[in-house]
C-alpha atoms as a PDB file:
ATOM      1  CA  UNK A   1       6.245 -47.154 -57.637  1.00  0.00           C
ATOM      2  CA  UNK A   2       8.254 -46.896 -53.797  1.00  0.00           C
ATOM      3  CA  UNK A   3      11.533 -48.582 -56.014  1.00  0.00           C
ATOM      4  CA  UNK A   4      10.626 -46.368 -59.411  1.00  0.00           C
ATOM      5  CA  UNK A   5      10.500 -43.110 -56.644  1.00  0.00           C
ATOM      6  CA  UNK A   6      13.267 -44.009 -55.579  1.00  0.00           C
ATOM      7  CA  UNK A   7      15.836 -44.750 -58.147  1.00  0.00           C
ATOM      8  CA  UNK A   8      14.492 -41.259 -59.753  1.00  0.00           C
ATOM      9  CA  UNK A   9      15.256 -39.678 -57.114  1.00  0.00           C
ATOM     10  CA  UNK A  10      18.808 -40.979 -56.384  1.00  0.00           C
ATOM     11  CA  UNK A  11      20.316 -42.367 -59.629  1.00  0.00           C
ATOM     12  CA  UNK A  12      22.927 -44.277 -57.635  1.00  0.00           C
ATOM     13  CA  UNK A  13      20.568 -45.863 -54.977  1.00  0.00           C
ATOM     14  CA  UNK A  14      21.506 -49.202 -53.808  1.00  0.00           C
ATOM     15  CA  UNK A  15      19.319 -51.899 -53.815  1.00  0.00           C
ATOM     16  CA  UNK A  16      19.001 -54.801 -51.798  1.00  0.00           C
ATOM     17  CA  UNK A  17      17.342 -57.681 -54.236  1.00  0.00           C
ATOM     18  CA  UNK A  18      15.480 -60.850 -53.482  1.00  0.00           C
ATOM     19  CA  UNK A  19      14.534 -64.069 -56.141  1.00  0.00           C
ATOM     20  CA  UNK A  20      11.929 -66.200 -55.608  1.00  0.00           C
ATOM     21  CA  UNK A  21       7.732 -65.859 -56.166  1.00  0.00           C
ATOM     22  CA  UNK A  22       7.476 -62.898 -54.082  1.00  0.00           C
ATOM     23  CA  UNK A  23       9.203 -60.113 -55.803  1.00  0.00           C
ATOM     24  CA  UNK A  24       8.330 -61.279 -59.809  1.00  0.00           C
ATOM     25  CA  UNK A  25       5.250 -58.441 -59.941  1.00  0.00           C
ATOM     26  CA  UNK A  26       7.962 -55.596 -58.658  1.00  0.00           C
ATOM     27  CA  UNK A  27      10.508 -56.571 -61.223  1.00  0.00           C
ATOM     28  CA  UNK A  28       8.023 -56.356 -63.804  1.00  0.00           C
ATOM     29  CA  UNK A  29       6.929 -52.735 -62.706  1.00  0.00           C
ATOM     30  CA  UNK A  30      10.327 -52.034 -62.311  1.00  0.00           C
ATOM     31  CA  UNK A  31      10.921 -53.137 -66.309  1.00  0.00           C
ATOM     32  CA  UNK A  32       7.425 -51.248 -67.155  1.00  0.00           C
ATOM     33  CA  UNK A  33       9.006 -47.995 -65.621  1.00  0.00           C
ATOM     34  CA  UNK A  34      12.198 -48.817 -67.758  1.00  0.00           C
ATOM     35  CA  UNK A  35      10.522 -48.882 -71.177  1.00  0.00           C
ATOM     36  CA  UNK A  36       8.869 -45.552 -69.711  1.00  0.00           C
ATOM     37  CA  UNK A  37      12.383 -44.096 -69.259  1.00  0.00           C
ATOM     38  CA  UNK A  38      13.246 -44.675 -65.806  1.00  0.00           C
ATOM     39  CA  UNK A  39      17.153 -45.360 -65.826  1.00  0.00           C
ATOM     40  CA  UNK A  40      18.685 -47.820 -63.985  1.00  0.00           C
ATOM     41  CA  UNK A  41      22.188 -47.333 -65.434  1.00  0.00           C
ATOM     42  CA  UNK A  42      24.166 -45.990 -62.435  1.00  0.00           C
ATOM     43  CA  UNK A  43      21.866 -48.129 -59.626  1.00  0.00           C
ATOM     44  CA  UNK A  44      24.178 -50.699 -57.712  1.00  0.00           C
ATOM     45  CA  UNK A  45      22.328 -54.274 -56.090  1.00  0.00           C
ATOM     46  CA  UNK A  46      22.971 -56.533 -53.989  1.00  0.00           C
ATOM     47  CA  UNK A  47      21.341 -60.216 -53.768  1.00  0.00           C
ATOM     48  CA  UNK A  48      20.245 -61.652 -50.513  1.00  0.00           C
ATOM     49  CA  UNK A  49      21.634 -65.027 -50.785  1.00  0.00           C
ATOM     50  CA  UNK A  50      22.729 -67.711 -53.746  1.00  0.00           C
ATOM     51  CA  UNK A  51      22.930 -71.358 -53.771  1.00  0.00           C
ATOM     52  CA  UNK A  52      26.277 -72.822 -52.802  1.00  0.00           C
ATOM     53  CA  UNK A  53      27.538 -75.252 -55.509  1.00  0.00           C
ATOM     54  CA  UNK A  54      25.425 -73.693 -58.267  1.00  0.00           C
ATOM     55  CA  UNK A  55      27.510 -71.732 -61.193  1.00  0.00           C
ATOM     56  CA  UNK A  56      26.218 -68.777 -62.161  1.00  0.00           C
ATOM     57  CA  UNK A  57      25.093 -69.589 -65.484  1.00  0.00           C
ATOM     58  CA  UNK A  58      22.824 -72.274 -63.678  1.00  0.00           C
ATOM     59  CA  UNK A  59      19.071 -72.400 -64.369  1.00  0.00           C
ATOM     60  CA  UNK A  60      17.979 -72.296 -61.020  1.00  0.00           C
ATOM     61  CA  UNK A  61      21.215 -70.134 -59.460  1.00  0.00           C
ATOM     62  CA  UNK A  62      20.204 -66.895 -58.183  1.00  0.00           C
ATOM     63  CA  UNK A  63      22.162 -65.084 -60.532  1.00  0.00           C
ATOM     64  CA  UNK A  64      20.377 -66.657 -63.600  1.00  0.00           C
ATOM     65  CA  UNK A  65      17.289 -65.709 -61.870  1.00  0.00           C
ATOM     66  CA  UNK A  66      17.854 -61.954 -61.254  1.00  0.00           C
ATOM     67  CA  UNK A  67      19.505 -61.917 -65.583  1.00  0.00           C
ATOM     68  CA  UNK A  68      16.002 -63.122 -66.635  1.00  0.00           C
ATOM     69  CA  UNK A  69      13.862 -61.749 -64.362  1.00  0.00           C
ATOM     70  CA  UNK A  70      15.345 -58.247 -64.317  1.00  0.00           C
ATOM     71  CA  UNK A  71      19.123 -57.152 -65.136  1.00  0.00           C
ATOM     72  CA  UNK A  72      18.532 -57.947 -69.083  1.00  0.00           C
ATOM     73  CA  UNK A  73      15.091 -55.657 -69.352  1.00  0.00           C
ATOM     74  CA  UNK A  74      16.907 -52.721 -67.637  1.00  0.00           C
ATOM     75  CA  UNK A  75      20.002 -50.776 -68.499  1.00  0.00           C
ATOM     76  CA  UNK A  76      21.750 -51.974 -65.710  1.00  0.00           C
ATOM     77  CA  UNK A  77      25.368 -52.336 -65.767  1.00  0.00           C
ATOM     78  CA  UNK A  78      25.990 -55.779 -64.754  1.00  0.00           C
ATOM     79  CA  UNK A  79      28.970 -54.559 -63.242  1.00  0.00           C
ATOM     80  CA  UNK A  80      27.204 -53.185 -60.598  1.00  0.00           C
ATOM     81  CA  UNK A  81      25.207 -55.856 -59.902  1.00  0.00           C
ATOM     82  CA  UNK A  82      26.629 -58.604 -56.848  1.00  0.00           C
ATOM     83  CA  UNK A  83      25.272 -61.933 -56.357  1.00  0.00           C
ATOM     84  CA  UNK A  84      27.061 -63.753 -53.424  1.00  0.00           C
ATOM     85  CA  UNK A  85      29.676 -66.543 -55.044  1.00  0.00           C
ATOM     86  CA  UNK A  86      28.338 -69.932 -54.822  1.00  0.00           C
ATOM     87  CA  UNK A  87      31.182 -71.390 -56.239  1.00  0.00           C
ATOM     88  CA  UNK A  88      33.496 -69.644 -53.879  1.00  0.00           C
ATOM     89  CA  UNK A  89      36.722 -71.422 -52.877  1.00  0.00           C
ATOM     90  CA  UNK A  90      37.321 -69.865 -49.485  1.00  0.00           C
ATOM     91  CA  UNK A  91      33.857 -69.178 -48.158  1.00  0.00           C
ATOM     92  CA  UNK A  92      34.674 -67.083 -45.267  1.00  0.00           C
ATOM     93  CA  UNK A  93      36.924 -64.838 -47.730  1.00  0.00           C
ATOM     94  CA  UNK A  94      34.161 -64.321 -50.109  1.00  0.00           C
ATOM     95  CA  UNK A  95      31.308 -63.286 -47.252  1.00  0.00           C
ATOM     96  CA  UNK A  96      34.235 -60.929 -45.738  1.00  0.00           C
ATOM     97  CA  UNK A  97      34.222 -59.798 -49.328  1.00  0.00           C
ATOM     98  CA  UNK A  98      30.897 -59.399 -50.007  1.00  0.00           C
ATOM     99  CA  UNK A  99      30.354 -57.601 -46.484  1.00  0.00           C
ATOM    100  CA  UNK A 100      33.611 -55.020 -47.378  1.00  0.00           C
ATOM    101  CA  UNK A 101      31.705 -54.458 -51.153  1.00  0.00           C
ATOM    102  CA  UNK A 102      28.433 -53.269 -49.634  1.00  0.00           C
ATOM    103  CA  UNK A 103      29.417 -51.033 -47.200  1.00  0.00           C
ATOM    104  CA  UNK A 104      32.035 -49.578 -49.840  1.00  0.00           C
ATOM    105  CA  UNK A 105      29.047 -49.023 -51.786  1.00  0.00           C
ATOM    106  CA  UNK A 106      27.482 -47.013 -48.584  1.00  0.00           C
ATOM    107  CA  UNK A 107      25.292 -49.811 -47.419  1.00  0.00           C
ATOM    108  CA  UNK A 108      21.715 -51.140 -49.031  1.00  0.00           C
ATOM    109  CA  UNK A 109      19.355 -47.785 -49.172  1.00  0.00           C
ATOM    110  CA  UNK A 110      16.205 -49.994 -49.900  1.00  0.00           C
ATOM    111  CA  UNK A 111      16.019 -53.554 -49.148  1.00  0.00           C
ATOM    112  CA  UNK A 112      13.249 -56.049 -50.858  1.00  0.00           C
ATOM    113  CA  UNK A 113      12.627 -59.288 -49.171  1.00  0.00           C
ATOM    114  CA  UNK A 114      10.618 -62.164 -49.412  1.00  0.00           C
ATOM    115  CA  UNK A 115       9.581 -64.466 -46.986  1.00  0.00           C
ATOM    116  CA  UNK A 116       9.616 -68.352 -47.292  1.00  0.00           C
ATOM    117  CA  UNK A 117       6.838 -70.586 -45.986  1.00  0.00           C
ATOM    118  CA  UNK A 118       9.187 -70.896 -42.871  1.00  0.00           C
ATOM    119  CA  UNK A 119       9.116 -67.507 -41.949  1.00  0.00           C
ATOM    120  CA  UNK A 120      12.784 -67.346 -43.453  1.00  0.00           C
ATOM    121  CA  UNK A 121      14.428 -64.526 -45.253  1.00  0.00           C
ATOM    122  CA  UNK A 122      17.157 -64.922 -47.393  1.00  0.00           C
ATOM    123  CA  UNK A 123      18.060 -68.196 -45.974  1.00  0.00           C
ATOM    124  CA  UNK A 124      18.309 -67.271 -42.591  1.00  0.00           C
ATOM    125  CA  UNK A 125      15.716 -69.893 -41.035  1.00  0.00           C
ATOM    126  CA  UNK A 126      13.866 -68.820 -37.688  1.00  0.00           C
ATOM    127  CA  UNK A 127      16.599 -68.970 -35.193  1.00  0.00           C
ATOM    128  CA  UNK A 128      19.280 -67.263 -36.899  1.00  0.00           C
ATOM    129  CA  UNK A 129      20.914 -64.949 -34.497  1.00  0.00           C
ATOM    130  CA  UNK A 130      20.029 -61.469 -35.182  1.00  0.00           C
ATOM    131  CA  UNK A 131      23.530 -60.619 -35.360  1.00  0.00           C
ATOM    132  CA  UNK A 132      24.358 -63.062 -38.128  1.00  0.00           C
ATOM    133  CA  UNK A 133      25.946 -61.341 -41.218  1.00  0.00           C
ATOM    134  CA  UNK A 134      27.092 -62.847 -44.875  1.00  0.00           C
ATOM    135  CA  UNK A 135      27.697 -67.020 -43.741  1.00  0.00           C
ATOM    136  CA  UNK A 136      27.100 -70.567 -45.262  1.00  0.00           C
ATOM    137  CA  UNK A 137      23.787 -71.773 -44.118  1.00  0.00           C
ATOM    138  CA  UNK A 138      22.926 -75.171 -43.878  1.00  0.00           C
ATOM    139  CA  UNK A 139      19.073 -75.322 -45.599  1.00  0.00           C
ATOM    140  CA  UNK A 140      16.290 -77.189 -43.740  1.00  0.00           C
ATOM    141  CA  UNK A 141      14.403 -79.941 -44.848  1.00  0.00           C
ATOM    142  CA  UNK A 142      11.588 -77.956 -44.985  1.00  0.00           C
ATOM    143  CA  UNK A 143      13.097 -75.202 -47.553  1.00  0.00           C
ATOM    144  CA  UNK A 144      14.802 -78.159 -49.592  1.00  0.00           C
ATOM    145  CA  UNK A 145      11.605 -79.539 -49.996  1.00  0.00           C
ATOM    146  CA  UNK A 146      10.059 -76.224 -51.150  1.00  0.00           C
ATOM    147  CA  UNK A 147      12.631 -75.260 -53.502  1.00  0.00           C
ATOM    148  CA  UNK A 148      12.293 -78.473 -55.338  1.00  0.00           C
ATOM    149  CA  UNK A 149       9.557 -77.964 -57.245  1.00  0.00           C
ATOM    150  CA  UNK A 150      12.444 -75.720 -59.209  1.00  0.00           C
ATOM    151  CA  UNK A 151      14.221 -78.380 -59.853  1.00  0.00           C
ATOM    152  CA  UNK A 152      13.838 -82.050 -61.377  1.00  0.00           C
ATOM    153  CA  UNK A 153      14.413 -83.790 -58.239  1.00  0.00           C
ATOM    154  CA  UNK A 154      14.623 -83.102 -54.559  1.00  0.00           C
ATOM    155  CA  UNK A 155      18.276 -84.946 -54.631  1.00  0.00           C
ATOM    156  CA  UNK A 156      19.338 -81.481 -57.224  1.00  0.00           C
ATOM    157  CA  UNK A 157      18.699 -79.317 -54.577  1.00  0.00           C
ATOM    158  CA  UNK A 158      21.729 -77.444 -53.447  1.00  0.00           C
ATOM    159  CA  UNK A 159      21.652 -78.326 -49.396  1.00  0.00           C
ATOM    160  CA  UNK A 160      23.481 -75.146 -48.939  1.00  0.00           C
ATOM    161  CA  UNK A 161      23.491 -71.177 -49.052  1.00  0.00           C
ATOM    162  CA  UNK A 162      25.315 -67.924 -49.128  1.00  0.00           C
ATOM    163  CA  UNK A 163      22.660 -65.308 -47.108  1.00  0.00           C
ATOM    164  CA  UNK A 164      22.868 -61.833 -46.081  1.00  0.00           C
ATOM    165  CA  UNK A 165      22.517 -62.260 -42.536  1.00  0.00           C
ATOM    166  CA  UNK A 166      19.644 -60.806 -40.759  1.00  0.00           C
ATOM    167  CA  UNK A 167      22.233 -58.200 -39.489  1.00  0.00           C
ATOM    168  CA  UNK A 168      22.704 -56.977 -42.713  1.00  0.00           C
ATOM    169  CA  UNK A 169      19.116 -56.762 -43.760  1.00  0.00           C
ATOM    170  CA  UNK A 170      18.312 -55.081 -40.864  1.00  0.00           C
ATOM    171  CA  UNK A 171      20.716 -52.271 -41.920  1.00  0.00           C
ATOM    172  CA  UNK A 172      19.037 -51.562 -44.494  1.00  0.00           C
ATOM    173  CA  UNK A 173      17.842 -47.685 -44.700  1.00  0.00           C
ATOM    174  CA  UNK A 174      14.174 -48.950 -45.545  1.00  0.00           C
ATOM    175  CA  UNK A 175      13.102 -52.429 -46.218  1.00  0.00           C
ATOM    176  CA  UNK A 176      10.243 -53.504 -48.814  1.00  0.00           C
END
């Protein structure tokens, strides 16, 4: 209802978008209010994080996860969706880039996290410098382990990550 609100209000709001358990009952209310007429046609989103190594077309990349669990039951324009590149040649180039294309789009207006068992979000494990923005992250045993119940063996787990920084997130004009 906070996200529906929202996006009524400001047609162009930009949202900051997690994957994972945690926000599967918001994306189906935020489906429920698209059937009910809410449009979602000139929002803009931005993912948290995405495996490094994973294609997009992946089962278990971030970007397959947000097409299934959201983009393709609202009129979102795809176009306006961004999903950090886990394939990414130059990975300092593409965070740069990724940094440059939200505040272009005037920064994240709402931002909707999750939090692993860890205390992470995105994949910014507990010591991540507050000041950290878009960067390869090195994943912890721990979060490995967790994530490979997704997958059909711990040795398919990416060992990598493109996050938002905690920097970033914290910019957010509210967080969720």
């Amino acid at each position: 209802a906070f996200i529906g609100k929202a996006v009524a209000e400001n047609p162009e709001i930009v949202l900051g978008l997690a994957t994972g358990s945690t926000p599967l009952g918001l994306y189906g209310e935020l489906i429920k209010l698209h059937k009910a007429g809410l449009d979602f046609s000139r929002v803009r989103s931005f993912n948290l994080d995405e495996y490094y190594g994973l294609p997009p077309t992946h089962e278990q990349s971030y970007r397959y996860f947000m097409n299934e669990n959201l983009f393709k039951h609202i009129n979102i324009d795809l176009a306006n969706t961004r999903v950090p590149d886990g394939l990414a040649k130059d990975v300092p180039a593409a965070c740069k880039a990724y940094e440059a294309e939200m505040k272009a789009a005037g920064g994240v207006d709402i931002q909707v996290l999750g939090i692993g068992s860890d205390g992470h979000i995105g994949f910014n494990e507990p010591g991540t410098p507050f000041s950290s923005v878009t960067h390869l992250v090195d994943l912890t045993e721990n979060t490995i382990k967790d994530n490979s119940r997704l997958f059909k063996s711990i040795d398919e787990v990416p060992r990598q990550a493109l996050s938002m920084g905690i920097k970033n997130i914290m910019q957010a004009k509210s967080i969720l």
